[in-house]
Every structure is written in C-alpha cells, then in structure tokens.
Protein backbone atom coordinates (compact mmCIF):
# COMPACT_ATOMS: atom_id res chain seq x y z
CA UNK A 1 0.00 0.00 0.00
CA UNK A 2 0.79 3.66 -0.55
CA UNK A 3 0.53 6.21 1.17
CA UNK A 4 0.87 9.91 2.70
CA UNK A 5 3.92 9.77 4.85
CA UNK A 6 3.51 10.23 8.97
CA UNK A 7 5.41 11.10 11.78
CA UNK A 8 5.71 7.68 12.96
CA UNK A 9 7.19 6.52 9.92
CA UNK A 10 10.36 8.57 10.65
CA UNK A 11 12.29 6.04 12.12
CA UNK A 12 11.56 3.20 10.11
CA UNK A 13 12.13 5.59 7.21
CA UNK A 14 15.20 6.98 8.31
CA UNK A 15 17.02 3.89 8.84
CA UNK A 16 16.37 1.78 5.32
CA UNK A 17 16.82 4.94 3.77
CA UNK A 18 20.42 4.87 5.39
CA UNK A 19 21.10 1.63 4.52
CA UNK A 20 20.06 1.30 1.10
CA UNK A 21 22.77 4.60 0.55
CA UNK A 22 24.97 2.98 1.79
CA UNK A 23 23.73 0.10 0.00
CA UNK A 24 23.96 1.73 -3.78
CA UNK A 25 27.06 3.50 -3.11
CA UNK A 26 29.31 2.30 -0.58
CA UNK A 27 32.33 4.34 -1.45
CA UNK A 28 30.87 7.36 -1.73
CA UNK A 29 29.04 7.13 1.83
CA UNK A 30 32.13 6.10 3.22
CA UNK A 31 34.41 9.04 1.85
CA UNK A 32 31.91 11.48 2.93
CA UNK A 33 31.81 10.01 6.21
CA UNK A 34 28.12 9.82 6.51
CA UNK A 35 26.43 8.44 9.70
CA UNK A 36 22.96 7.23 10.70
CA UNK A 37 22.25 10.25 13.51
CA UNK A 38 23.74 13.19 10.25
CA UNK A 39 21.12 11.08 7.98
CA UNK A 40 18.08 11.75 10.24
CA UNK A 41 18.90 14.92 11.17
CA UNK A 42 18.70 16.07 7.22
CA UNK A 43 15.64 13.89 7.14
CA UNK A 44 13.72 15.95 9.47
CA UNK A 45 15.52 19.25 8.38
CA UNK A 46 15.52 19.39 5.01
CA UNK A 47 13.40 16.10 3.24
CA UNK A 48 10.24 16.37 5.73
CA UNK A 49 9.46 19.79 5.24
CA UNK A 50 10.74 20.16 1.66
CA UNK A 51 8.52 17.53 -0.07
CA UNK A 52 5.44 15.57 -0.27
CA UNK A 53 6.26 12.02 1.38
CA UNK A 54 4.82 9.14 0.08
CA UNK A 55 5.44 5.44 1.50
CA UNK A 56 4.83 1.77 0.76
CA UNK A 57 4.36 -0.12 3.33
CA UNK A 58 4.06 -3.85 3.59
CA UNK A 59 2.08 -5.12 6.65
CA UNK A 60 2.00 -1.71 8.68
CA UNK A 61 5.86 -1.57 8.02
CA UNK A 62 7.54 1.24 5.70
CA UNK A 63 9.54 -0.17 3.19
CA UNK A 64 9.87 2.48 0.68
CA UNK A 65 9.02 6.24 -0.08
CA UNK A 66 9.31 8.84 -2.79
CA UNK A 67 9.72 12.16 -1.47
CA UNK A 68 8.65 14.79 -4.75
CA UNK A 69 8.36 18.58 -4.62
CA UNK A 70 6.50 20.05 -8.06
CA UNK A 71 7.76 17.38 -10.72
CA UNK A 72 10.86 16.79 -9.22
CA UNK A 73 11.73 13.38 -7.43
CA UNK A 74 13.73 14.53 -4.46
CA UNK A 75 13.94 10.90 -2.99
CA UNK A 76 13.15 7.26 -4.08
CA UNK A 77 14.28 4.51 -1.60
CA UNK A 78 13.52 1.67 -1.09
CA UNK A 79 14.69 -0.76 1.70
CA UNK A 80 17.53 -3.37 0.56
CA UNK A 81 16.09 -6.12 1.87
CA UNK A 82 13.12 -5.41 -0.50
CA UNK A 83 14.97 -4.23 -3.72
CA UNK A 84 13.77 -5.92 -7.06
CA UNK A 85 10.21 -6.97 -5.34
CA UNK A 86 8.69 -4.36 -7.50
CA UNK A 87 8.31 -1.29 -4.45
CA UNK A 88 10.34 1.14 -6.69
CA UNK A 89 8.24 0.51 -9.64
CA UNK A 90 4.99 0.95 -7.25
CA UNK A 91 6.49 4.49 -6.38
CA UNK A 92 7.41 5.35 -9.56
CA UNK A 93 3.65 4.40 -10.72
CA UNK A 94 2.35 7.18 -8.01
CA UNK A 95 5.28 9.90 -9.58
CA UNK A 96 3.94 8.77 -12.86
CA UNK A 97 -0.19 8.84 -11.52
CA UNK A 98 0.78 12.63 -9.36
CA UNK A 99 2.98 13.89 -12.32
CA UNK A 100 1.75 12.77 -15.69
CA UNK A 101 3.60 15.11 -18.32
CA UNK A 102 6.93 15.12 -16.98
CA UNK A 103 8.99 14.19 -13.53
CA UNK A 104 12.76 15.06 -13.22
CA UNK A 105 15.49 13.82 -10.63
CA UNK A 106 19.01 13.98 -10.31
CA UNK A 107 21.24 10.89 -9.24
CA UNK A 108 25.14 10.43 -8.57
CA UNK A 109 27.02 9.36 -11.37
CA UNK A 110 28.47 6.06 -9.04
CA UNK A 111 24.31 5.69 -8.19
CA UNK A 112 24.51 2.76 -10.95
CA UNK A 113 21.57 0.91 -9.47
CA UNK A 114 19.57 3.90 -9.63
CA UNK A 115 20.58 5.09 -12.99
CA UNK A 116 19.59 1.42 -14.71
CA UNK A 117 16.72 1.48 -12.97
CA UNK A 118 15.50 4.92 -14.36
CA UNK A 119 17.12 3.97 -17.44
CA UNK A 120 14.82 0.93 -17.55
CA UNK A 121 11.54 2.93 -16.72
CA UNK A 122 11.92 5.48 -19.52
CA UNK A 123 14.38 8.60 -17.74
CA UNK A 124 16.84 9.67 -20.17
CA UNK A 125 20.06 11.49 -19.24
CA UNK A 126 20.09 15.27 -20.38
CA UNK A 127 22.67 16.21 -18.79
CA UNK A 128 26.00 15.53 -16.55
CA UNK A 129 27.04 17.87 -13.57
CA UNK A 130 28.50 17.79 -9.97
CA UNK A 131 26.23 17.83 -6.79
CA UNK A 132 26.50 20.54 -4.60
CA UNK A 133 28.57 20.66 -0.99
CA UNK A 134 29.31 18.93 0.74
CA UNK A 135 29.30 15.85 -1.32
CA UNK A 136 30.24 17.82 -5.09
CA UNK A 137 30.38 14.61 -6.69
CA UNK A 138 29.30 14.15 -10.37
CA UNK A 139 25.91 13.94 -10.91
CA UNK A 140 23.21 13.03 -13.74
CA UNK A 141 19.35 15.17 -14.19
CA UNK A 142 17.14 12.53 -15.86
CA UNK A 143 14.04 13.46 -17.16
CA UNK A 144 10.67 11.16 -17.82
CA UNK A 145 8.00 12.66 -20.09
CA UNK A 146 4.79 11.56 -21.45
CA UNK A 147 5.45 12.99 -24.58
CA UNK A 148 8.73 12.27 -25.16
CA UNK A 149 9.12 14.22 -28.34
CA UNK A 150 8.38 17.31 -26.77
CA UNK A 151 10.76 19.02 -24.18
C-alpha cells in the first residue's frame, strides 16, 4: 500500500533509507563520512518539510518512499532487503499517476543501481554535472515525459 507519509514513519524511514545509501554506493558514503544520527537529522531538516512524502508499506511496516516537490523526485528509496520486489516501480507508478507530463530527478554518477533502474523505466540522461557541498560529486538530471518528443 501507498501512502501519505507520517510522523511515525520517521524512524523506520530513516534507517532503510540509510542503509540502502549505503547500500547503492558504498564508497561514496564512506568518503563522505556519513552516519545514521547526520542522515536523520537532514531527514527531518531538510526532506520532511521540503517535499510531499509518500510510502509503501508492507504489513503496517515502511519499506519504501518517494519524497517529490512540483515534478521533481527529491527521494526514491527503497529498503535493501526489498529491492527488485517491485516497491520502486509501485512508487514510480504514483510519480507517474501525481505527475503525468513530466517528472525530473538527479542521481550520482556512481548511483549505478539507480541510474539502470531509471534507465529501464523510460528517464533519459540530459545532462552531466557535480552535486553541490558537501558531497560535489558528479551527478546526472534525468528526465521522464509523457510525450517524449516534446521538451
């Protein structure tokens, strides 16, 4: 099931979305010297109230969420220990169902899981950049649209 994020999701939240990170790119989170308590804190800071939260949850347990502000895809996560059971193409679906002309998302260059998995749901790369601080790594904007032929 889908749905609107809650408080009490935070910590369930906060913790795959740590691990599946560190999960996709386990260089880069350990360079940058991420930890769990720097992950929630931007959590609550900066992904709560920036975006409209949206999680899958499998009995009463968050295991996924897309976090979207306008037509961009801020966040799409999904626990590891649920990767390739079909959650990220259930959250995509709602991106898709929310925004149906065009969604747009950057991802880290290393991010390869999350680049063929865009790749595979019809995001093309338009164009190659760096993140900003503090992680300024390269960095790739995809773009989705309906209407491909039309930018």
């Amino acid at each position: 099931m889908i749905r609107l994020y809650r408080e009490d999701d935070f910590e369930a939240v906060t913790a795959f979305w740590f691990r599946a990170m560190h999960t996709a790119m386990p260089d880069l989170m350990k360079r940058m010297g991420f930890e769990l308590e720097g992950a929630r804190e931007y959590f609550r800071n900066a992904v709560v109230p920036d975006n409209q939260i949206w999680v899958y949850e499998r009995d009463n347990v968050p295991i996924g969420f897309l976090a979207i502000q306008g037509d961009f895809i801020d966040r799409l996560y999904v626990d590891p220990d649920y990767h390739r059971q079909g959650v990220g193409q259930a959250l995509l679906m709602k991106a898709r169902e929310l925004l149906p002309k065009h969604i747009w998302l950057y991802t880290h260059v290393v991010n390869k899981m999350a680049r063929a998995f865009y790749e595979k749901n019809g995001f093309v790369a338009e164009k190659f950049g760096v993140s900003p601080a503090p992680e300024s790594e390269p960095d790739v904007e995809y773009h989705w649209r309906a209407n491909p032929t039309h930018k």
